[in-house]
PDB file of N, CA and C in Angstrom:
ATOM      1  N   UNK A   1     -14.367   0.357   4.975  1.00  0.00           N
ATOM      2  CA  UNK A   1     -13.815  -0.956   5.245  1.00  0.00           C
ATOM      3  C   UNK A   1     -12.985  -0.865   6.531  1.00  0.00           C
ATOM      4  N   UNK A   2     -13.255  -1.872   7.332  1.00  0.00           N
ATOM      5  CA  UNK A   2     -11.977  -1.817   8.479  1.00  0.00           C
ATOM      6  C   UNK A   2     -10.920  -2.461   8.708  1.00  0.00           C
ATOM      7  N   UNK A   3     -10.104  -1.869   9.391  1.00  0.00           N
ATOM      8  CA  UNK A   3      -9.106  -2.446   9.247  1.00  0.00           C
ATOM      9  C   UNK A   3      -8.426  -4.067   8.899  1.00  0.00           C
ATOM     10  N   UNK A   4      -8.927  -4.460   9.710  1.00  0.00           N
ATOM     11  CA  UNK A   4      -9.051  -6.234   9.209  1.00  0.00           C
ATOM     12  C   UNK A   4      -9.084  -6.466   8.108  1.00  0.00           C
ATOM     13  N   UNK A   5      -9.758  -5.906   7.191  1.00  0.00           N
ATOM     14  CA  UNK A   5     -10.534  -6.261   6.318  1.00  0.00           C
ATOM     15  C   UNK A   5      -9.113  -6.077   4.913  1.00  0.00           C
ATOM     16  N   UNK A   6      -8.734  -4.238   5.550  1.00  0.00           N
ATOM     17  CA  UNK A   6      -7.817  -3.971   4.695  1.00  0.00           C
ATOM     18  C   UNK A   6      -6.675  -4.571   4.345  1.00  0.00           C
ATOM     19  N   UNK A   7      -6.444  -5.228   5.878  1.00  0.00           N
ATOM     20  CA  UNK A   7      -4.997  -5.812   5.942  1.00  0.00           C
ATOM     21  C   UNK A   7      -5.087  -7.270   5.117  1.00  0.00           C
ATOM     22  N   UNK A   8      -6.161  -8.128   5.485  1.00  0.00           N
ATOM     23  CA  UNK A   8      -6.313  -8.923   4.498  1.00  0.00           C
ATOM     24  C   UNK A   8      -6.402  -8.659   3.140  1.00  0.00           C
ATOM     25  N   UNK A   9      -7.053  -7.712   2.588  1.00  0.00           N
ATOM     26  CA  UNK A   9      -7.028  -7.450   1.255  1.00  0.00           C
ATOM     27  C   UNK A   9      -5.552  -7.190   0.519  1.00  0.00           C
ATOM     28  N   UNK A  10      -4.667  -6.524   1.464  1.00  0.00           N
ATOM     29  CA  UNK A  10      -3.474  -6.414   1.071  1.00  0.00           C
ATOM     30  C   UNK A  10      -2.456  -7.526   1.235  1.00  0.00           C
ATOM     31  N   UNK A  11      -2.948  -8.344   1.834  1.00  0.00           N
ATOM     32  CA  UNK A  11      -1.993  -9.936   2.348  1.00  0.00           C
ATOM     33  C   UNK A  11      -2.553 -10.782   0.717  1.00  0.00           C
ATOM     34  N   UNK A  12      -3.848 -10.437   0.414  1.00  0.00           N
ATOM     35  CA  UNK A  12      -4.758 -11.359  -0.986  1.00  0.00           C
ATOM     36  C   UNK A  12      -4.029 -10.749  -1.900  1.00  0.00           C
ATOM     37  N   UNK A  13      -3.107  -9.882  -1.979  1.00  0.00           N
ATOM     38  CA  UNK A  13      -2.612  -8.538  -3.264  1.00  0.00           C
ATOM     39  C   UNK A  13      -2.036  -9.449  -3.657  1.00  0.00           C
ATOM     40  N   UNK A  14      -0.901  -9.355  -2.062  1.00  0.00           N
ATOM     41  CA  UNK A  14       0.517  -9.995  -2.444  1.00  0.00           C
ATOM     42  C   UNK A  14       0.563 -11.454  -2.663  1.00  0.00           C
ATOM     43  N   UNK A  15      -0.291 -11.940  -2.391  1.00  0.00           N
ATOM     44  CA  UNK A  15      -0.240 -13.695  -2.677  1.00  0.00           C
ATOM     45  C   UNK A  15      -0.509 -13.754  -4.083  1.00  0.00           C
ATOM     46  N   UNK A  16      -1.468 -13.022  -4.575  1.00  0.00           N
ATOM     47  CA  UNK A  16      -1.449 -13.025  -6.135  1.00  0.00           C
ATOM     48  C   UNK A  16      -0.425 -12.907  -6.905  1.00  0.00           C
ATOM     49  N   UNK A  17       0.121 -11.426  -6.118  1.00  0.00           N
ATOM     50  CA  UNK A  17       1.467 -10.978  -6.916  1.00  0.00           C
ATOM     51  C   UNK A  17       2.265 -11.725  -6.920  1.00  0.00           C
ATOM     52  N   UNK A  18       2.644 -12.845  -5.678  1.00  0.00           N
ATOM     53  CA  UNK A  18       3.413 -13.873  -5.673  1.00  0.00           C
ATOM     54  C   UNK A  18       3.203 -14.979  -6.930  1.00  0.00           C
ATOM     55  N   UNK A  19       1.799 -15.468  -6.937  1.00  0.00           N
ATOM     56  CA  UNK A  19       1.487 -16.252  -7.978  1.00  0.00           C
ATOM     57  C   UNK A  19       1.599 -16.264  -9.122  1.00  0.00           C
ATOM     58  N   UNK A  20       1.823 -14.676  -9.661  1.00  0.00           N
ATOM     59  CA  UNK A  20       2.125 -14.126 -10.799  1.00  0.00           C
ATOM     60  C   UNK A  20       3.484 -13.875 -11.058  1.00  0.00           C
ATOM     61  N   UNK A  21       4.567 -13.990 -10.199  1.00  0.00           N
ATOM     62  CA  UNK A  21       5.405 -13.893 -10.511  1.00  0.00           C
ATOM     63  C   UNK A  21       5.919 -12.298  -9.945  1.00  0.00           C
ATOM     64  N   UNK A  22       5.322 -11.542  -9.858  1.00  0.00           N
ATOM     65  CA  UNK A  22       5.259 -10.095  -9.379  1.00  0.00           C
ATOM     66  C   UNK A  22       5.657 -10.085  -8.378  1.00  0.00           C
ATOM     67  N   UNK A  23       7.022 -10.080  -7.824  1.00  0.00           N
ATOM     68  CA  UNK A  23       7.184  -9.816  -6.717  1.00  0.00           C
ATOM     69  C   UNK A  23       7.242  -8.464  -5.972  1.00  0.00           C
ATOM     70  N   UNK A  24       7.218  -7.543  -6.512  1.00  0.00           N
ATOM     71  CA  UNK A  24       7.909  -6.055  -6.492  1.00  0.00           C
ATOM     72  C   UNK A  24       5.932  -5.787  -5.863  1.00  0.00           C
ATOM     73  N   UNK A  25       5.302  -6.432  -6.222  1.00  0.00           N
ATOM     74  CA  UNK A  25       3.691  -5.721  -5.819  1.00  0.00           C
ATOM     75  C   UNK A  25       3.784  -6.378  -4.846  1.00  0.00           C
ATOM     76  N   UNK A  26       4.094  -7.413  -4.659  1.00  0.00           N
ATOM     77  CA  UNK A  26       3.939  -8.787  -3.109  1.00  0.00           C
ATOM     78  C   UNK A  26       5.010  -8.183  -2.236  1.00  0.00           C
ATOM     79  N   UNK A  27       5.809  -7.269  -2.146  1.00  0.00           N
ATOM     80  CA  UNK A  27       6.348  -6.891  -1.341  1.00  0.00           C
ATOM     81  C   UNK A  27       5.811  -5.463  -0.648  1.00  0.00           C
ATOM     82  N   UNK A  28       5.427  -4.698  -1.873  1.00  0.00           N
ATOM     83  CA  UNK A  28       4.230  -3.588  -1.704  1.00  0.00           C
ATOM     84  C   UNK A  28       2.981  -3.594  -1.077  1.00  0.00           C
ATOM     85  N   UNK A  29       2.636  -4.862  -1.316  1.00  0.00           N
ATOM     86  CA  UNK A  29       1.278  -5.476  -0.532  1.00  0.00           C
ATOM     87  C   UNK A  29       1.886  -5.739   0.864  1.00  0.00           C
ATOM     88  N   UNK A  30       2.882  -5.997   1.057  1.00  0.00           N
ATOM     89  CA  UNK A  30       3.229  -6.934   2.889  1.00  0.00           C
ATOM     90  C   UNK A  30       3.498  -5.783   3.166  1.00  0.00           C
ATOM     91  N   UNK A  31       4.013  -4.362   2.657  1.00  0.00           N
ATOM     92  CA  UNK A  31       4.755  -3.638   3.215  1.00  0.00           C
ATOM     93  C   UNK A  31       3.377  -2.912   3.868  1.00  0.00           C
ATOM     94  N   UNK A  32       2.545  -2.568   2.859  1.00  0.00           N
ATOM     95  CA  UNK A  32       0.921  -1.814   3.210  1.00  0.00           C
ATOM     96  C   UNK A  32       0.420  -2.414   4.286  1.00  0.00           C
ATOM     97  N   UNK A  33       0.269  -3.679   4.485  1.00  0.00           N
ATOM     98  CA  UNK A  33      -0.594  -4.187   5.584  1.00  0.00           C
ATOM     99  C   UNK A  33       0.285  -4.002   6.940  1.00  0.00           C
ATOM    100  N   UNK A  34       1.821  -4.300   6.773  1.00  0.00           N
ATOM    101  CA  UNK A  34       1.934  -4.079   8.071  1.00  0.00           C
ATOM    102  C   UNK A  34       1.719  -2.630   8.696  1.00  0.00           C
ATOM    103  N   UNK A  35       1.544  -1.487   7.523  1.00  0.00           N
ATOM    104  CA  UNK A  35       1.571  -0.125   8.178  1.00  0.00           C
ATOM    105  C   UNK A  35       0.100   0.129   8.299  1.00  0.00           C
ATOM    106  N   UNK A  36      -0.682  -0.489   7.884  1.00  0.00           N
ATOM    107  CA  UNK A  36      -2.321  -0.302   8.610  1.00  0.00           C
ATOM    108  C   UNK A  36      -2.574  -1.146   9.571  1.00  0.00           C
ATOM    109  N   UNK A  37      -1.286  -2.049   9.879  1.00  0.00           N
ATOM    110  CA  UNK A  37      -1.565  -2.966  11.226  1.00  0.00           C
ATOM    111  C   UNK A  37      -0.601  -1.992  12.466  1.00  0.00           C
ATOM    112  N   UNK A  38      -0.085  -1.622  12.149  1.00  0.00           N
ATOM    113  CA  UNK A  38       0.931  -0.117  13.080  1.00  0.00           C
ATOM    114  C   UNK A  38      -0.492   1.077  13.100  1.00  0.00           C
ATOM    115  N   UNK A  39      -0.683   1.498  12.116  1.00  0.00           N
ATOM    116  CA  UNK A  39      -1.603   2.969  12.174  1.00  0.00           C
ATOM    117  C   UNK A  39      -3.205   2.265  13.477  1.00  0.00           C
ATOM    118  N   UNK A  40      -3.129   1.340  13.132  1.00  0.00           N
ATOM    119  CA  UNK A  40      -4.178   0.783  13.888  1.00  0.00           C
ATOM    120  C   UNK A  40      -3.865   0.489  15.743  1.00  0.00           C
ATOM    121  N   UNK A  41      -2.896  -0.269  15.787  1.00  0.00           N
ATOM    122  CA  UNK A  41      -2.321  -0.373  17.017  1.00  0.00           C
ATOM    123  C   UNK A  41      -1.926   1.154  18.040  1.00  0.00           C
ATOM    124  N   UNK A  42      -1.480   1.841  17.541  1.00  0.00           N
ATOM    125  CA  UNK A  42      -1.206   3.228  17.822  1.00  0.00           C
ATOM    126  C   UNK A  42      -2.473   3.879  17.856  1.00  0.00           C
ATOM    127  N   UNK A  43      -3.367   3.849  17.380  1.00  0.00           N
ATOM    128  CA  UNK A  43      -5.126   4.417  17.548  1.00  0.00           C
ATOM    129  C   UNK A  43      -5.599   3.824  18.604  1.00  0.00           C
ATOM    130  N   UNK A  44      -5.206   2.612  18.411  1.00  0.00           N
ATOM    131  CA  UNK A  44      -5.975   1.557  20.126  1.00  0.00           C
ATOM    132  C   UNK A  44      -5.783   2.173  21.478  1.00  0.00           C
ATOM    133  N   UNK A  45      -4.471   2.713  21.183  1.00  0.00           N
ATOM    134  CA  UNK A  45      -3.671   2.613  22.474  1.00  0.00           C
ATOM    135  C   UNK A  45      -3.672   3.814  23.012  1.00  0.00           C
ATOM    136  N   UNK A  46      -4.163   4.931  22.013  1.00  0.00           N
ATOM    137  CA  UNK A  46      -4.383   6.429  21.565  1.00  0.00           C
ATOM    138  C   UNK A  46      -2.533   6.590  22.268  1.00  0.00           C
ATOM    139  N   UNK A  47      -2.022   6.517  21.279  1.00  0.00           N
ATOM    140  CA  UNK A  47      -0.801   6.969  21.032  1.00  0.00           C
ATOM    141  C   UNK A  47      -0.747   7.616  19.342  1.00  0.00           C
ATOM    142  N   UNK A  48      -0.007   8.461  19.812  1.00  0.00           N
ATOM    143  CA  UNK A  48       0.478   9.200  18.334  1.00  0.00           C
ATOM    144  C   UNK A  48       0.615   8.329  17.448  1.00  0.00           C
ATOM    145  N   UNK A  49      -0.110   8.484  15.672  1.00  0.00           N
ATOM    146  CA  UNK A  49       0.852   7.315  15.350  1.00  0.00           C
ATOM    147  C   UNK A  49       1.680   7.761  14.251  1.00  0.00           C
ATOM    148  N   UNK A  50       2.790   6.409  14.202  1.00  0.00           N
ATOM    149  CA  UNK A  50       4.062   6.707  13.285  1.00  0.00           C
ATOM    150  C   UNK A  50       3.461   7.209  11.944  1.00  0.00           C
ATOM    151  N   UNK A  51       4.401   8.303  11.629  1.00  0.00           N
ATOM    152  CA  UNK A  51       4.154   9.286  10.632  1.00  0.00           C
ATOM    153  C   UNK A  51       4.957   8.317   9.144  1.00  0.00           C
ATOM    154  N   UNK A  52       4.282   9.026   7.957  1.00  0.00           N
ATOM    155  CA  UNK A  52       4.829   8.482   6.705  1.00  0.00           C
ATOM    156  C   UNK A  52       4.616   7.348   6.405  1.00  0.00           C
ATOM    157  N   UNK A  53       5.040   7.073   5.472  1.00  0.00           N
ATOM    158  CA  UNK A  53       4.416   5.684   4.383  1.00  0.00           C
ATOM    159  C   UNK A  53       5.102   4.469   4.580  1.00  0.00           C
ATOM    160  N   UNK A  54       4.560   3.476   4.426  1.00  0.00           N
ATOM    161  CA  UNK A  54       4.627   1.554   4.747  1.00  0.00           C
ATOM    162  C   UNK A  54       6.627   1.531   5.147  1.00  0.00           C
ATOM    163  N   UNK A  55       7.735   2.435   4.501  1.00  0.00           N
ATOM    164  CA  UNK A  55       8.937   2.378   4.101  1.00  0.00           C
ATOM    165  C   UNK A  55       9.274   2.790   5.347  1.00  0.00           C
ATOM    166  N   UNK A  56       8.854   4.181   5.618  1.00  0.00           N
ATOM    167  CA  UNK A  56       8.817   4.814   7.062  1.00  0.00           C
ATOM    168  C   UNK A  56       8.717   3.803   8.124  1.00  0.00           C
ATOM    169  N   UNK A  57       7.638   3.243   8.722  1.00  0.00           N
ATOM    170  CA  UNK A  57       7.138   2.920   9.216  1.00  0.00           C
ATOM    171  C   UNK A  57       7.866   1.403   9.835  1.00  0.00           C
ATOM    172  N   UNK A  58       8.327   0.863   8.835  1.00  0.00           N
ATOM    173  CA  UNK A  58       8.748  -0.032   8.630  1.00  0.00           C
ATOM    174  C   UNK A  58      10.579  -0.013   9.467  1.00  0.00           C
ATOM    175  N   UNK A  59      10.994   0.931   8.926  1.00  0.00           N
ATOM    176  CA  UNK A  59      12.094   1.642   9.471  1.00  0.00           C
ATOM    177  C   UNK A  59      12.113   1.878  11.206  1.00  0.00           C
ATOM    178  N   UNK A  60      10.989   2.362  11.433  1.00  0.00           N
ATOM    179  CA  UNK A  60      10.905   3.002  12.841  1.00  0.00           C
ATOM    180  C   UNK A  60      10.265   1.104  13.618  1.00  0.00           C
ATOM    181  N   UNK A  61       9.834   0.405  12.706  1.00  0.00           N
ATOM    182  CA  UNK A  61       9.923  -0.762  13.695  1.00  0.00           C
ATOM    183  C   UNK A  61      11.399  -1.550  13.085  1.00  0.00           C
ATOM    184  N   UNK A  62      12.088  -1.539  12.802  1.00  0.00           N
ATOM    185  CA  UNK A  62      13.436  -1.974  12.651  1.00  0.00           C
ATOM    186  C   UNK A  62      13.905  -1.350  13.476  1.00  0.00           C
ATOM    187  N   UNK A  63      13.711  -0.217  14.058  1.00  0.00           N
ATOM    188  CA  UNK A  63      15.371   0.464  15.075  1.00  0.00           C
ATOM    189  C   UNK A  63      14.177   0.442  16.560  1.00  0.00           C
ATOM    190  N   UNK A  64      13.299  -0.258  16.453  1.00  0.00           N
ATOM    191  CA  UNK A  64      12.652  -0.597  18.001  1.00  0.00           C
ATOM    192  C   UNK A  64      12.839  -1.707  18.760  1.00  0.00           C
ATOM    193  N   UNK A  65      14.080  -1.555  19.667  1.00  0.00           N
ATOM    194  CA  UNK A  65      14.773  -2.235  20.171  1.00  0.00           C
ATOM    195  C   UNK A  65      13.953  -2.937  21.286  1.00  0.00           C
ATOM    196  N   UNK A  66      12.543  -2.476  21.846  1.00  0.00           N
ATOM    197  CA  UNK A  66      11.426  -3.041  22.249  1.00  0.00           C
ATOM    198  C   UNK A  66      10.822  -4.231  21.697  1.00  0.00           C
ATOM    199  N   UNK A  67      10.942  -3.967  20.205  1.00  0.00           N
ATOM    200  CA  UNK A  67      10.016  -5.562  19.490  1.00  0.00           C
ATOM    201  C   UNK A  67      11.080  -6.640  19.363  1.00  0.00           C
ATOM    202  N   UNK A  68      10.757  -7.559  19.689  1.00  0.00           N
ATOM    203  CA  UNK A  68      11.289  -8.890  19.570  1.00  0.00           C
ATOM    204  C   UNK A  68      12.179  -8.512  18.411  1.00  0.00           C
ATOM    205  N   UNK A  69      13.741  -9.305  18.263  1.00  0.00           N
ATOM    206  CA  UNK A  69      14.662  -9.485  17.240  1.00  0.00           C
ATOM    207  C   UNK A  69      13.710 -10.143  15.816  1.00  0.00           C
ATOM    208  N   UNK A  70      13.272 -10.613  15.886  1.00  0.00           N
ATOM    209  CA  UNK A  70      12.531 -11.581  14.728  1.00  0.00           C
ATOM    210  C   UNK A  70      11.667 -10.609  13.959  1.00  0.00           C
ATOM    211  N   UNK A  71      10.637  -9.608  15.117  1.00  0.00           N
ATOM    212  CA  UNK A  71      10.153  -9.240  14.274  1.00  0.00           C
ATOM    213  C   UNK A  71      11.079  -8.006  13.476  1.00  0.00           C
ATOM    214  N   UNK A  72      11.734  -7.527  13.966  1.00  0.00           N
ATOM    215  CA  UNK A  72      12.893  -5.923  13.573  1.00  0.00           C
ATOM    216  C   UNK A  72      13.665  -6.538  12.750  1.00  0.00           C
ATOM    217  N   UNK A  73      13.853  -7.850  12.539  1.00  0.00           N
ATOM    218  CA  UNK A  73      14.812  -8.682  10.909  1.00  0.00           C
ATOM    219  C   UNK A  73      13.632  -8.967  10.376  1.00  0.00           C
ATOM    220  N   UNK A  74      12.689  -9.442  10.837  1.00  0.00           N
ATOM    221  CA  UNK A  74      11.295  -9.267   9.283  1.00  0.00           C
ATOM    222  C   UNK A  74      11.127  -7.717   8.974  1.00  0.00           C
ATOM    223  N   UNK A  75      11.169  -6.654   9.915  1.00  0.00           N
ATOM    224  CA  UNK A  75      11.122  -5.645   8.940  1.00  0.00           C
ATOM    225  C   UNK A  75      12.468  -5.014   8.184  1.00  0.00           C
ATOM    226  N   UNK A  76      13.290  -5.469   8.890  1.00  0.00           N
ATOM    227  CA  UNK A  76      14.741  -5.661   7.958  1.00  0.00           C
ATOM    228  C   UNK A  76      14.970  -5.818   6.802  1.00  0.00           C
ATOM    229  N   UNK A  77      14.536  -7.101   6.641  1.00  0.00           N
ATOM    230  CA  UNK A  77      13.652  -8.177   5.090  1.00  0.00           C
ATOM    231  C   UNK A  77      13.155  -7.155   4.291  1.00  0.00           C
ATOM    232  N   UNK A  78      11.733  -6.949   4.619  1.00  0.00           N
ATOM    233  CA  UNK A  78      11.249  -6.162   4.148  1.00  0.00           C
ATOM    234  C   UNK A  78      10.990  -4.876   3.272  1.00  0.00           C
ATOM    235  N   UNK A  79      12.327  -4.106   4.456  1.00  0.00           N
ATOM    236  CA  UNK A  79      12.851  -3.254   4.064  1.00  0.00           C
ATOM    237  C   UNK A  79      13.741  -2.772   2.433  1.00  0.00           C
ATOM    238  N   UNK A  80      14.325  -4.235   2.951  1.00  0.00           N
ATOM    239  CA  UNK A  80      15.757  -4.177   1.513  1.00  0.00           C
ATOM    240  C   UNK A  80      14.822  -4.273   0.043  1.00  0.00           C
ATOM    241  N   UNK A  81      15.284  -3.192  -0.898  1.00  0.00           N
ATOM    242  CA  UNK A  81      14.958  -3.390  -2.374  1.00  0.00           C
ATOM    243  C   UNK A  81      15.378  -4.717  -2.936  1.00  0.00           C
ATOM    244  N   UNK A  82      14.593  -4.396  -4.019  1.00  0.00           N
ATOM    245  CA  UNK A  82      15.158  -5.634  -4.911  1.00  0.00           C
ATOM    246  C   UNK A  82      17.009  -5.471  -5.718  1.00  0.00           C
ATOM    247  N   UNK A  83      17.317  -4.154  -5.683  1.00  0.00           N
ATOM    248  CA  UNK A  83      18.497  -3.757  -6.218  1.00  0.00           C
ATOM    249  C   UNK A  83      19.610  -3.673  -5.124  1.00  0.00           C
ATOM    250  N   UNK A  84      19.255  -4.230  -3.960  1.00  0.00           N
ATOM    251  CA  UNK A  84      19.956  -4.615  -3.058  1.00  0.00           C
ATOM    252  C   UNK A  84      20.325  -5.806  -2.248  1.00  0.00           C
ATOM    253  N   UNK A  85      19.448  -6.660  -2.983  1.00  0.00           N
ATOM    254  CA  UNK A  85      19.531  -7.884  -2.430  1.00  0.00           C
ATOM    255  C   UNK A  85      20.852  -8.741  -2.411  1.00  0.00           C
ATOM    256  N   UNK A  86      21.797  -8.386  -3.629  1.00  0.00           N
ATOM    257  CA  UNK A  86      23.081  -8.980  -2.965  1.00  0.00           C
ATOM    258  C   UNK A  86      23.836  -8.680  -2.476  1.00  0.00           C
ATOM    259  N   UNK A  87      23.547  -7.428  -1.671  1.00  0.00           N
ATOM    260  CA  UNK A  87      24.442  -7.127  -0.355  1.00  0.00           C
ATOM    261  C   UNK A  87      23.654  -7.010   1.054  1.00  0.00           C
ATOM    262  N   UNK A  88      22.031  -7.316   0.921  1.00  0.00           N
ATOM    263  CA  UNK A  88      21.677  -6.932   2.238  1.00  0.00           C
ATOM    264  C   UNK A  88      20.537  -8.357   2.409  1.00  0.00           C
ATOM    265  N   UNK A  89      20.093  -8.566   3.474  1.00  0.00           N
ATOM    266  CA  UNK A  89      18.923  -9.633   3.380  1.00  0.00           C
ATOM    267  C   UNK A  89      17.701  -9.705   3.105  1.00  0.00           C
ATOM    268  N   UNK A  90      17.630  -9.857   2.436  1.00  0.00           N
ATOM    269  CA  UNK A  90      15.546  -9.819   1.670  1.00  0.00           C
ATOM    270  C   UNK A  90      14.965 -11.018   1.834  1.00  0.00           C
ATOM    271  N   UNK A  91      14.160 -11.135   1.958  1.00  0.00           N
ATOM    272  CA  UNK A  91      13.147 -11.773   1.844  1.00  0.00           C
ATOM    273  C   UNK A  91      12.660 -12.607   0.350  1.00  0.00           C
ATOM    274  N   UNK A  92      12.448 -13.762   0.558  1.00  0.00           N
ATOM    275  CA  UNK A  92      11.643 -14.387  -0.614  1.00  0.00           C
ATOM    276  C   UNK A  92      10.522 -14.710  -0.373  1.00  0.00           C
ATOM    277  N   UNK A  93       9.640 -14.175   0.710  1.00  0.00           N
ATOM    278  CA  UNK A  93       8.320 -14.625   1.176  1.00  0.00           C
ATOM    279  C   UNK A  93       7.834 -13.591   2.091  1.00  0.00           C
ATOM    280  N   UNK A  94       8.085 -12.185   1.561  1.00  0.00           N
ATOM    281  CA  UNK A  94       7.641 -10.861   1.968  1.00  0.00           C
ATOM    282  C   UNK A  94       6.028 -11.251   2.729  1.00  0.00           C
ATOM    283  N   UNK A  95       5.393 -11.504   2.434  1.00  0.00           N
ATOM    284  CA  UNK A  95       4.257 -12.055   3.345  1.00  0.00           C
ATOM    285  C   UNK A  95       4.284 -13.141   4.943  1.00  0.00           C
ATOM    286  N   UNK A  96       5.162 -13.900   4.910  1.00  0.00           N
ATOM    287  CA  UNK A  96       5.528 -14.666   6.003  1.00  0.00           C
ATOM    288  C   UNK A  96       6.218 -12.984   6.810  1.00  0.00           C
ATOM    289  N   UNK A  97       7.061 -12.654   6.237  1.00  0.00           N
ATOM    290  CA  UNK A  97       7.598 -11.214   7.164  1.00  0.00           C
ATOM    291  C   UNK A  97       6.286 -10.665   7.446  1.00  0.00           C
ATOM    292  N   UNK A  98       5.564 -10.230   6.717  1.00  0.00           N
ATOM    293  CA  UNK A  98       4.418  -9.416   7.162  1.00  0.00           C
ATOM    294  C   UNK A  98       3.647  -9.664   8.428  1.00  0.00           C
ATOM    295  N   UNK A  99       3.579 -11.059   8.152  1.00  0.00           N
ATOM    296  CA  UNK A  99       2.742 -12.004   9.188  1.00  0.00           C
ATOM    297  C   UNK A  99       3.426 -11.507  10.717  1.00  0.00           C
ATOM    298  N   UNK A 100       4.446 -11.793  10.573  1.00  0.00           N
ATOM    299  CA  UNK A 100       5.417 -12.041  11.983  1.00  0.00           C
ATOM    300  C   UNK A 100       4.998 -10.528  12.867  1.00  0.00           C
ATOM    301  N   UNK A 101       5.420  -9.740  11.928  1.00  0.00           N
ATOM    302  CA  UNK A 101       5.464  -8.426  12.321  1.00  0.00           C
ATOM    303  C   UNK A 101       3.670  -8.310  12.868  1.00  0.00           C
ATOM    304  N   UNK A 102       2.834  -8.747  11.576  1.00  0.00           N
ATOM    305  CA  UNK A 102       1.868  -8.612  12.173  1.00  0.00           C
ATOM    306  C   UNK A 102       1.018  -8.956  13.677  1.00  0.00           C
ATOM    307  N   UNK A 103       1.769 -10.056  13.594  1.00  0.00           N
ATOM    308  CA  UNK A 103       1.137 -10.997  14.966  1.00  0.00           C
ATOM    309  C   UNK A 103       2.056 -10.137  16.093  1.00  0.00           C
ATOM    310  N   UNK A 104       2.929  -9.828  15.939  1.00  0.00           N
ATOM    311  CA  UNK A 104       3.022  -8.929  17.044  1.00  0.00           C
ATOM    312  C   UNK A 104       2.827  -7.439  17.695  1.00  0.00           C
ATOM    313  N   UNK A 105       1.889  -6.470  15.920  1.00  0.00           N
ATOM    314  CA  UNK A 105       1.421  -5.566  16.687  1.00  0.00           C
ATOM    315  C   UNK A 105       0.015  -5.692  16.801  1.00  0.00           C
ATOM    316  N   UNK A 106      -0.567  -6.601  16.236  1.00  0.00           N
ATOM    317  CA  UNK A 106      -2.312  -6.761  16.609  1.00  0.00           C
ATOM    318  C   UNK A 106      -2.640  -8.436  16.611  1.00  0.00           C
ATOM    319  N   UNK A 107      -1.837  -8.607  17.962  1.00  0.00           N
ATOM    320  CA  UNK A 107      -1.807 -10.423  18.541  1.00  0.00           C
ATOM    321  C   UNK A 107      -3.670 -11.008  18.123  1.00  0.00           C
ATOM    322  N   UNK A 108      -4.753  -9.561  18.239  1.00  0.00           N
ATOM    323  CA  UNK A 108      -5.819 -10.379  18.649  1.00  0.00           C
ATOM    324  C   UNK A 108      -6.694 -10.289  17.061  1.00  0.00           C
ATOM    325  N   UNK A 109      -6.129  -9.975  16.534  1.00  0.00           N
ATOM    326  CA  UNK A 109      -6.596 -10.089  14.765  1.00  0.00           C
ATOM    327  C   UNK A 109      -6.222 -11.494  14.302  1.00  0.00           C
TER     328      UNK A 109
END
């Protein structure tokens, strides 16, 4: 399957999980797609790419003072657990974050 394909499948996770009430998978799902939309961008460009899992990844585009503010507070969002949400900012639409982030590392998907 390629990439496209994956990232949508994982954007279809989390909308379910949303629908179901599941948020903890709908955040798991936005978190996956944006790191096969990173592992992908970094292959294009044949740059190294960022090491470790969706959490990682996610992290290293939060402290990239290169990407737009919007998208580094969607992975901000993102970032924060659910056991942290009343001290840090989360997200209630972990997929709209995904998006943002997405459109800015693979504009032509």
């Amino acid at each position: 399957m390629h990439w496209p394909e994956q990232i949508s499948q994982e954007l279809a996770k989390a909308s379910k999980g949303l629908e179901e009430g599941n948020d903890g998978l709908a955040r798991v799902c936005a978190r996956r797609a944006v790191a096969l939309a990173g592992q992908h961008r970094f292959e294009q460009q044949n740059l190294p790419a960022w090491q470790g899992d969706a959490m990682h990844q996610l992290r290293q585009i939060q402290g990239e003072t290169l990407f737009p503010l919007s998208v580094r507070e969607a992975a901000q969002r993102l970032l924060t657990k659910v056991t942290e949400q009343a001290t840090s900012p989360m997200t209630t639409d972990p997929i709209t974050d995904a998006r943002i982030i997405l459109e800015h590392l693979n504009p032509e998907a």
